[in-house]
Every structure is written in C-alpha cells, then in structure tokens.
PDB file of N, CA and C in Angstrom:
ATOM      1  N   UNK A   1      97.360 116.559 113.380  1.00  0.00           N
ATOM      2  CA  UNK A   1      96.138 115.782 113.241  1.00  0.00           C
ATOM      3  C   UNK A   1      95.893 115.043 114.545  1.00  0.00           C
ATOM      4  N   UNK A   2      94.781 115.034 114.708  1.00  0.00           N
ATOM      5  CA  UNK A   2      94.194 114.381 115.794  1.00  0.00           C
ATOM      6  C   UNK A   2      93.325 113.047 115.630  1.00  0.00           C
ATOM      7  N   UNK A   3      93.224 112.212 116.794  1.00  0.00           N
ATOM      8  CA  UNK A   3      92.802 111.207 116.702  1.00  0.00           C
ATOM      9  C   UNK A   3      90.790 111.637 117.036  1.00  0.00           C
ATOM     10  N   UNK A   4      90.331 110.868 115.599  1.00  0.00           N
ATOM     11  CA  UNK A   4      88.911 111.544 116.047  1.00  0.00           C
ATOM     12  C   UNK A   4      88.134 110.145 116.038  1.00  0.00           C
ATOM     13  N   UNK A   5      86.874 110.188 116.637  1.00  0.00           N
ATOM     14  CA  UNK A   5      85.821 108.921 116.027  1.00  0.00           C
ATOM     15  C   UNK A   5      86.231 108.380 115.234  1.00  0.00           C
ATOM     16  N   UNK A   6      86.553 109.117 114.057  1.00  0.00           N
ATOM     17  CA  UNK A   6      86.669 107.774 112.947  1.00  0.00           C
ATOM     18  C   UNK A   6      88.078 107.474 112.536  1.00  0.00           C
ATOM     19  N   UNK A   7      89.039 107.589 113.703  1.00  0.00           N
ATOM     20  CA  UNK A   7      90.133 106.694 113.692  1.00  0.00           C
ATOM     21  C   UNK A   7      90.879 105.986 115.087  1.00  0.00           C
ATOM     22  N   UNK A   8      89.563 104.817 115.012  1.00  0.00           N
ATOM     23  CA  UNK A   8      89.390 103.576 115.734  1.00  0.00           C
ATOM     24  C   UNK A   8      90.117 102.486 115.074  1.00  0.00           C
ATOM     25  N   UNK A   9      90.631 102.037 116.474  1.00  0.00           N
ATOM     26  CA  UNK A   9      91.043 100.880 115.499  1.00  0.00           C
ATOM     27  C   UNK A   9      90.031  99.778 114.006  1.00  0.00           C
ATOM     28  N   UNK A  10      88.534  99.818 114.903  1.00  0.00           N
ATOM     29  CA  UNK A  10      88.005  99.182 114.137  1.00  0.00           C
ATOM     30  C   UNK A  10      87.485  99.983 112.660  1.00  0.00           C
ATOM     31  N   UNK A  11      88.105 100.842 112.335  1.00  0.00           N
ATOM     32  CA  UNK A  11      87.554 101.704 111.390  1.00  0.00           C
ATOM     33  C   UNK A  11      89.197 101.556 110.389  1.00  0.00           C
ATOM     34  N   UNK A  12      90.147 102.077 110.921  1.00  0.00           N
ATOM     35  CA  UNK A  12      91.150 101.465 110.042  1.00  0.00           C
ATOM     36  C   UNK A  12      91.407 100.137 109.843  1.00  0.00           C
ATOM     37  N   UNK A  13      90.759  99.124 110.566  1.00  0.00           N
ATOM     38  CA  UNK A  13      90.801  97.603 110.366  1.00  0.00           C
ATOM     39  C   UNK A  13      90.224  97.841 109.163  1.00  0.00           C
ATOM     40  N   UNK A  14      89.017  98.309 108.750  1.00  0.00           N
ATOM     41  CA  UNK A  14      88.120  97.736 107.655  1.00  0.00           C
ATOM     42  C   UNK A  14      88.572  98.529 106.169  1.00  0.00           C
ATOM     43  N   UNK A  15      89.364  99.867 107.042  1.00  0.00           N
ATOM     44  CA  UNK A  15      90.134 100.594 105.393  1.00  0.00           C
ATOM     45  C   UNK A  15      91.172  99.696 105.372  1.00  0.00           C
ATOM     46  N   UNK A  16      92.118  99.377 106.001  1.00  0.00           N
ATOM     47  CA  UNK A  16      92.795  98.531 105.618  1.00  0.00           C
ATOM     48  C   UNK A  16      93.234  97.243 104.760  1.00  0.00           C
ATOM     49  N   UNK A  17      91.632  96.525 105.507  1.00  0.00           N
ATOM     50  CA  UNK A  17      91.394  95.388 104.723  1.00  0.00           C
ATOM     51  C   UNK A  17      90.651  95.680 103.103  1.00  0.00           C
ATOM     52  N   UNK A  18      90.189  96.540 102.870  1.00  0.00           N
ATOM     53  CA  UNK A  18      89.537  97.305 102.054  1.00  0.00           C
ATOM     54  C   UNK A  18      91.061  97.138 101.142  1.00  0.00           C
ATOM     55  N   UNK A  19      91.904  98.152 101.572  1.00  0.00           N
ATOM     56  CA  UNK A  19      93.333  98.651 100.581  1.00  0.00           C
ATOM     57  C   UNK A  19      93.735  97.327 100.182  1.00  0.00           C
ATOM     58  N   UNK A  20      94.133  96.129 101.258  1.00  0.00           N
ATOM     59  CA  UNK A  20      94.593  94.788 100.926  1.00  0.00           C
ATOM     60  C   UNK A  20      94.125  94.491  99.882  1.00  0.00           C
ATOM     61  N   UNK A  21      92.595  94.338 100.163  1.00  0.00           N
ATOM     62  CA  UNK A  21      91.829  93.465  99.178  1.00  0.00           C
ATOM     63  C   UNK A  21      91.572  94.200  97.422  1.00  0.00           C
ATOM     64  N   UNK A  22      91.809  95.246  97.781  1.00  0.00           N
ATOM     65  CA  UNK A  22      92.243  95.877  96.873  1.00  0.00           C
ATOM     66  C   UNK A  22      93.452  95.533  95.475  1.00  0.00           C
ATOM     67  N   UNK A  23      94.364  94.941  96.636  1.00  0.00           N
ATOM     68  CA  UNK A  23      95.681  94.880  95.738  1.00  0.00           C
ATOM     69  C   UNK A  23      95.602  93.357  95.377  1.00  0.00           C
ATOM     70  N   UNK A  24      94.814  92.455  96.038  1.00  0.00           N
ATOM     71  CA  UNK A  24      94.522  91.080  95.774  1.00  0.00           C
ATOM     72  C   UNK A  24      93.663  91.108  94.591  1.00  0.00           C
ATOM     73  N   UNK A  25      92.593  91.942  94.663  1.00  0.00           N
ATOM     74  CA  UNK A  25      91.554  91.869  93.515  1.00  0.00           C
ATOM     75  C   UNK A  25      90.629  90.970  94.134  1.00  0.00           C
ATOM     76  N   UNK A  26      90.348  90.794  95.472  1.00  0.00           N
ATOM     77  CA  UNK A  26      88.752  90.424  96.467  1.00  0.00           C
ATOM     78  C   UNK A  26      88.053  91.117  96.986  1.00  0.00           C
ATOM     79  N   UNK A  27      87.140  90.583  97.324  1.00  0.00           N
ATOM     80  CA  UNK A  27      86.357  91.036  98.394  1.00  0.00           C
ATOM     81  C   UNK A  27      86.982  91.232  99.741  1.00  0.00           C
ATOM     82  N   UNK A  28      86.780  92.822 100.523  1.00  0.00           N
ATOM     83  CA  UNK A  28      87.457  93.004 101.838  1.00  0.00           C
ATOM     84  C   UNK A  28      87.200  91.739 102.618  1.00  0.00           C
ATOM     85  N   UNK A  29      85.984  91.312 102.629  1.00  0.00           N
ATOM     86  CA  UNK A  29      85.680  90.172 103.293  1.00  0.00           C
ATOM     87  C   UNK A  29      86.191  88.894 103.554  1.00  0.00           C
ATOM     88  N   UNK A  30      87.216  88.768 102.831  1.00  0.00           N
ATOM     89  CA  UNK A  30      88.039  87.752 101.877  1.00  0.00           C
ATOM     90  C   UNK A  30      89.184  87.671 102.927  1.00  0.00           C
ATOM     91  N   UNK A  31      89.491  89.025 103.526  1.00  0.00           N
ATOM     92  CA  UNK A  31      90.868  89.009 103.996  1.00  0.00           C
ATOM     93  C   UNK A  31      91.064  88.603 105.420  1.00  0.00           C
ATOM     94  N   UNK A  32      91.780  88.124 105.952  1.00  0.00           N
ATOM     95  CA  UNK A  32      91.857  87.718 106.766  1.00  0.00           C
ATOM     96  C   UNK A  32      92.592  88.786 108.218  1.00  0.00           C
ATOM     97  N   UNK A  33      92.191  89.240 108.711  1.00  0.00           N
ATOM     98  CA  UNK A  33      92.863  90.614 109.707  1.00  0.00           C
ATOM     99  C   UNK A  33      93.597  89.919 110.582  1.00  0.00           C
ATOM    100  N   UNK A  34      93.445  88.730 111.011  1.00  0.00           N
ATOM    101  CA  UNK A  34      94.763  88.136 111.840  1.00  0.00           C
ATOM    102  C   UNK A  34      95.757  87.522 111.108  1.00  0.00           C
ATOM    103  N   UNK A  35      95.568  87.422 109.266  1.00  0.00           N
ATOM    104  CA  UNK A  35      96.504  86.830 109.033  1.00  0.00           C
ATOM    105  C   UNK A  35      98.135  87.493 108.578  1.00  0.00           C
ATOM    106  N   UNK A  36      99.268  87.608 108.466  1.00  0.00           N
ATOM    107  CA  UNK A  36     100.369  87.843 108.103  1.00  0.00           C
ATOM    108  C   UNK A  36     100.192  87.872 106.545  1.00  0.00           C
ATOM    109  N   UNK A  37     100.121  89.577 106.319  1.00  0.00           N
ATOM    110  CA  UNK A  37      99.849  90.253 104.795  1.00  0.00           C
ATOM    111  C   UNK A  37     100.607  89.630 103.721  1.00  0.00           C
ATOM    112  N   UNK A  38     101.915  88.708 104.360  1.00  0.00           N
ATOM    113  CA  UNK A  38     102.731  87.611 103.419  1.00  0.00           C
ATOM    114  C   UNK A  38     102.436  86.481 103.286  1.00  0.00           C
ATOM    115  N   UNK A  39     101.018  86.298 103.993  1.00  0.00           N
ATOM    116  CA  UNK A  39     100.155  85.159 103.408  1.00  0.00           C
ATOM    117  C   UNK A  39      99.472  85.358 102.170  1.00  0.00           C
ATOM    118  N   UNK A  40      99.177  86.372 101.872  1.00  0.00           N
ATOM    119  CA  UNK A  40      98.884  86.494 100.831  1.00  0.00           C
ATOM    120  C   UNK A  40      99.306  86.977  99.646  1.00  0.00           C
ATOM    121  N   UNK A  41     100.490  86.805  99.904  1.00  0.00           N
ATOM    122  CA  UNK A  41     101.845  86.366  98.249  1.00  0.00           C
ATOM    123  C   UNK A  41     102.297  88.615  98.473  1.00  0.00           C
ATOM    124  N   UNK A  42     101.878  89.321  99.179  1.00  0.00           N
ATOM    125  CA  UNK A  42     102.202  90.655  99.242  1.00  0.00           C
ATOM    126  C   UNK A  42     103.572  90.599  99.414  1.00  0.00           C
ATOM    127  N   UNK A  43     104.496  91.350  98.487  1.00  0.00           N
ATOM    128  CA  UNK A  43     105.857  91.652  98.541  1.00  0.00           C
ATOM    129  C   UNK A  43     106.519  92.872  98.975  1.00  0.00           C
ATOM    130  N   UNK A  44     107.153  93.044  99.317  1.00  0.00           N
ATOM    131  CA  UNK A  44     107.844  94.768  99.876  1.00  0.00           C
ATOM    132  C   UNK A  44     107.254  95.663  99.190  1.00  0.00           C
ATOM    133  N   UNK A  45     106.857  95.325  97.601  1.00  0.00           N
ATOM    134  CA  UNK A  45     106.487  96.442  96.623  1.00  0.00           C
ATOM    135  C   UNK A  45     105.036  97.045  97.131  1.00  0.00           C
ATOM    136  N   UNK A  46     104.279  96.148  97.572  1.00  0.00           N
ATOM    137  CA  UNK A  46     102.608  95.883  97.648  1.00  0.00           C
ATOM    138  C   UNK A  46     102.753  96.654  99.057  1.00  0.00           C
ATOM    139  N   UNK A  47     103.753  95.876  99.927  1.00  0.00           N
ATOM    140  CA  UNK A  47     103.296  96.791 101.600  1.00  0.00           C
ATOM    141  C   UNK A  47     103.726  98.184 101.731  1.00  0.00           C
ATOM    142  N   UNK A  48     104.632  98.646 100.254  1.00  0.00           N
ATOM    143  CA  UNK A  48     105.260 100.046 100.461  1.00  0.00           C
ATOM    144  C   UNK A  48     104.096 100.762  99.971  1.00  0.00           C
ATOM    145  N   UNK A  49     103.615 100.157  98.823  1.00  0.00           N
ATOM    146  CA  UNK A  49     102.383 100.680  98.081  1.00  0.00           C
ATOM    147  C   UNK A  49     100.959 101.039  99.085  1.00  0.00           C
ATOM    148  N   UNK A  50     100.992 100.232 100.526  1.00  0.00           N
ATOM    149  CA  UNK A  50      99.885 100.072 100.897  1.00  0.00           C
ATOM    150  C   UNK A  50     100.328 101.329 101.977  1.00  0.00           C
ATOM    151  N   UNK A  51     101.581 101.519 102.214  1.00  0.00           N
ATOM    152  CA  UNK A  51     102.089 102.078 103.545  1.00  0.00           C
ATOM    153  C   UNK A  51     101.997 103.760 103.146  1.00  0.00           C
ATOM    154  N   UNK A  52     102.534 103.985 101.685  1.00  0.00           N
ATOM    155  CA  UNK A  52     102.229 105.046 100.994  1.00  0.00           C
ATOM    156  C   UNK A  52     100.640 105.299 101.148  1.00  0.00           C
ATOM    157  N   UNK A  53      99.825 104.663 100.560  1.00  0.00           N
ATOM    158  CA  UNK A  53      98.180 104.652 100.442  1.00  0.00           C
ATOM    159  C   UNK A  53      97.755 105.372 102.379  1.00  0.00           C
ATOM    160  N   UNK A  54      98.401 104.893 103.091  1.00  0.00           N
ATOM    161  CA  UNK A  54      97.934 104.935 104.559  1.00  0.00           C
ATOM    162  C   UNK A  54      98.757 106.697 104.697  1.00  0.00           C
ATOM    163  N   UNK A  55      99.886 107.134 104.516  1.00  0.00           N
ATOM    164  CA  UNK A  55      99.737 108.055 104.471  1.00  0.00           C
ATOM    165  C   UNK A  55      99.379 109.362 103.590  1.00  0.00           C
ATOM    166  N   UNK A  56      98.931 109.150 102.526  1.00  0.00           N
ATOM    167  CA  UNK A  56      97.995 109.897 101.588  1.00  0.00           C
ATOM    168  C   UNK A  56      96.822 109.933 102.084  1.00  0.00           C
ATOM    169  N   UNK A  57      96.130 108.752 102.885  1.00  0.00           N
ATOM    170  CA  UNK A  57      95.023 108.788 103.386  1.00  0.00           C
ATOM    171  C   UNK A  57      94.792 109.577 104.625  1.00  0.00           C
ATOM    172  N   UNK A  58      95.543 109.347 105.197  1.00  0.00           N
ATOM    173  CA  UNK A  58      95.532 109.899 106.573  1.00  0.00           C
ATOM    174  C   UNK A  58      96.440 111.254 107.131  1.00  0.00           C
ATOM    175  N   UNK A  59      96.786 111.708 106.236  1.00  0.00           N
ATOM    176  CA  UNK A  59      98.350 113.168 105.884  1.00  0.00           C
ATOM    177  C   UNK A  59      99.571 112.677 106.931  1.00  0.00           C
ATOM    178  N   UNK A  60      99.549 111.476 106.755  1.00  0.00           N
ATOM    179  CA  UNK A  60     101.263 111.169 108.286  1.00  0.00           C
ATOM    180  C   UNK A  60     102.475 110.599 107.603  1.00  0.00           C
ATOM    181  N   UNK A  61     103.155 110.879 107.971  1.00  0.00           N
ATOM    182  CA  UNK A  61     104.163 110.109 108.008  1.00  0.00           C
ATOM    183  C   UNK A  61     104.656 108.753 108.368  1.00  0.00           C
ATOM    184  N   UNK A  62     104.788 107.893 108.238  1.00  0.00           N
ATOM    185  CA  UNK A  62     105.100 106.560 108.776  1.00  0.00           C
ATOM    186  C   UNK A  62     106.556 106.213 108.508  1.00  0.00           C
ATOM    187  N   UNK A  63     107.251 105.722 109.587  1.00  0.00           N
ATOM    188  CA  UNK A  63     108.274 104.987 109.575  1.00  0.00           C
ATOM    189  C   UNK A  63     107.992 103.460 108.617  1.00  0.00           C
ATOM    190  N   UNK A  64     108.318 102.892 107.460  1.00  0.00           N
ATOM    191  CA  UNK A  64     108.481 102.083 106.625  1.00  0.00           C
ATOM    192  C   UNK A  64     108.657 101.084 107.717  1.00  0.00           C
ATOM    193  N   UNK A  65     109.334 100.625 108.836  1.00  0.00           N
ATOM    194  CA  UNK A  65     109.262  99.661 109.492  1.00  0.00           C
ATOM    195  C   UNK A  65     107.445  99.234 109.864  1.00  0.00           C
ATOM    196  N   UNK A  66     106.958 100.342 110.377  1.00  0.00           N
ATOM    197  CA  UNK A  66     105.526  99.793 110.687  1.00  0.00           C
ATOM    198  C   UNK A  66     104.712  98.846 110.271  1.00  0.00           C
ATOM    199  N   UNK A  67     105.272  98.304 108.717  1.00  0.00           N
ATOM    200  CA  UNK A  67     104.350  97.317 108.313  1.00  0.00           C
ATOM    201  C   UNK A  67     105.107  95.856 108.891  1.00  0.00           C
ATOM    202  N   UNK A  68     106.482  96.334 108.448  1.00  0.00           N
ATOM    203  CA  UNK A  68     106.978  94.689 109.579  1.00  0.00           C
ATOM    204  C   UNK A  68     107.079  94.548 110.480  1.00  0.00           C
ATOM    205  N   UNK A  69     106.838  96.134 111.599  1.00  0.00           N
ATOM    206  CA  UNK A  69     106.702  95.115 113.098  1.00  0.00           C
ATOM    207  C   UNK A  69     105.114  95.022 113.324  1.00  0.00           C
ATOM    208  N   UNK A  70     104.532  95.269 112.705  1.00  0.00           N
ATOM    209  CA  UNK A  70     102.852  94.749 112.203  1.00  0.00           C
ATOM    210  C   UNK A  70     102.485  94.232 111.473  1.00  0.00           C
ATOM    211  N   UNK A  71     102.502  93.122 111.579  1.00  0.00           N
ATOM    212  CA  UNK A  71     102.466  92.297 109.929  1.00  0.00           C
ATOM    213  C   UNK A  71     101.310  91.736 109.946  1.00  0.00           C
ATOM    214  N   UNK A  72     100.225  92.203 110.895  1.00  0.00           N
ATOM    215  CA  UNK A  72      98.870  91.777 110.243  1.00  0.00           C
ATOM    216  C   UNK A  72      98.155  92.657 110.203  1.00  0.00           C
ATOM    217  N   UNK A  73      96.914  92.968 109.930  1.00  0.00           N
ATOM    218  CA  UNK A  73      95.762  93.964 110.237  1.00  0.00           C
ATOM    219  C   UNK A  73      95.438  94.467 111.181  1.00  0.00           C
ATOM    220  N   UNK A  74      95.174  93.477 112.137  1.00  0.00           N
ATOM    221  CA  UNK A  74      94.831  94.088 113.322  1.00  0.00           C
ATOM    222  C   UNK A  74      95.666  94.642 114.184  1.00  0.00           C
ATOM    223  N   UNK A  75      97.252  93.973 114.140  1.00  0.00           N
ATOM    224  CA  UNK A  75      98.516  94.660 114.457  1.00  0.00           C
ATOM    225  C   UNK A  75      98.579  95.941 113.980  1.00  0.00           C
ATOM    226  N   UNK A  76      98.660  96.160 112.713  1.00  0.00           N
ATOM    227  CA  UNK A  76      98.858  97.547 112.137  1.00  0.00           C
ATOM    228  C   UNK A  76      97.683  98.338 112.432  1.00  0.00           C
ATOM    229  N   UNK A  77      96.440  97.883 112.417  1.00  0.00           N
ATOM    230  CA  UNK A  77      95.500  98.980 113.176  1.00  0.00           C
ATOM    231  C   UNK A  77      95.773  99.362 114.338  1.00  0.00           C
ATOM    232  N   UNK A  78      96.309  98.953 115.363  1.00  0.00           N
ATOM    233  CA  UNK A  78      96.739  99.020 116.536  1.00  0.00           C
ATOM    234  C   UNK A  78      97.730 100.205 116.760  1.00  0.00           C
ATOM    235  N   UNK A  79      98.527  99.691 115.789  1.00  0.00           N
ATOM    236  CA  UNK A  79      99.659 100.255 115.615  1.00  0.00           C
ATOM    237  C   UNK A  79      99.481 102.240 115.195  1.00  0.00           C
ATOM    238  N   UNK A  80      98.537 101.752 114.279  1.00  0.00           N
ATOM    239  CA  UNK A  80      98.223 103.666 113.453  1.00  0.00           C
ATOM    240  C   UNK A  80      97.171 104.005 114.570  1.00  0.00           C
ATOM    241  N   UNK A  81      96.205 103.650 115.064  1.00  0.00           N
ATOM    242  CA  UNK A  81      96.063 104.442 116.656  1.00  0.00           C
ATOM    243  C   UNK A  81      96.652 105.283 116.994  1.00  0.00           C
ATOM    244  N   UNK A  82      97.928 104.888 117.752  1.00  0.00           N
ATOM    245  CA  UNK A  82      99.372 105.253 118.739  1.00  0.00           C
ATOM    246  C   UNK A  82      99.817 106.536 117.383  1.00  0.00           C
ATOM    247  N   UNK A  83      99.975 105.804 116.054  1.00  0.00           N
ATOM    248  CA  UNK A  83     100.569 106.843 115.447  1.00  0.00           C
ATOM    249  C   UNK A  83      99.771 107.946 115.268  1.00  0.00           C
ATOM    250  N   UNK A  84      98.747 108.273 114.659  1.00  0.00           N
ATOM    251  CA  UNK A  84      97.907 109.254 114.567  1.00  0.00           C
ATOM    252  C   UNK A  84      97.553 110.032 115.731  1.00  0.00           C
ATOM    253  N   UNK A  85      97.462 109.294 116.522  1.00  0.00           N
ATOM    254  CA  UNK A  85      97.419 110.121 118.124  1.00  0.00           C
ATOM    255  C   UNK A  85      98.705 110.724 118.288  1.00  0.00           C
ATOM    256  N   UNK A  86      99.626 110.137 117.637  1.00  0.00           N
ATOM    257  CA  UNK A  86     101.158 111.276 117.503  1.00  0.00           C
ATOM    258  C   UNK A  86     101.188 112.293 116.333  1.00  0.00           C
ATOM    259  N   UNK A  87     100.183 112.323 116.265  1.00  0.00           N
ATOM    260  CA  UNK A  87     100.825 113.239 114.589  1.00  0.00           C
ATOM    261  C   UNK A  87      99.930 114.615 114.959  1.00  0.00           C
TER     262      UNK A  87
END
C-alpha cells in the first residue's frame, strides 16, 4: 500500500478523532488532537481497540507500541504517515 492524497496527516487526524470520539460517545469535535488519549479515561483495552480499528482500516500492520510512543492525535497521525508510506 501506498501513501495516496487521502493519507495526510490531516485526513487521519480527523479519522482518528472520529474513532476516539467514537469510543467516548462525542462529538469528533469534542476531542482534543493535542491532548494525551489518557486524558480521556482510554485504557490499554480502548487504544488496542482503536490500534486494531487503524489497521482494519487501513490493511497494515502496526507495532502495538505506536500508540504509546504517540500518545496524542496529532503524534499518531504523524506517526501512520511514516508507517503507511512503509507498508
């Protein structure tokens, strides 16, 4: 898979916050993309759940670390860039 138009960082920022807000039960709008996803009470269960969701979405693989050495939104968008451009 290749990195196309629609996997910008600012395009997985907003699925992202989308999936979060999802598991909160808000509005994407709600979420905060600089904040630390353990601000908002998310437990290992919720970021495995979300980390799974990211590769069903996207067909990759992810190393399970990615959500903790990215522990915000805009980190982890950053982050699946680099990865998807590897996959």
């Amino acid at each position: 898979m290749s990195v196309t138009p629609s996997h910008t960082v600012e395009s997985l920022r907003g699925w992202l916050a989308a999936c979060v807000a999802s598991h909160l039960d808000k509005p994407a709008d709600a979420v905060a993309t600089d904040a630390p996803l353990t601000s908002y009470g998310l437990d290992s269960v919720y970021v495995l759940a979300i980390a799974s969701e990211l590769e069903d979405e996207f067909d990759v693989s992810l190393d399970p670390t990615i959500m903790w050495d990215n522990p915000t939104i805009d980190a982890l968008s950053a982050a699946l860039v680099d990865e998807l451009a590897k996959a």
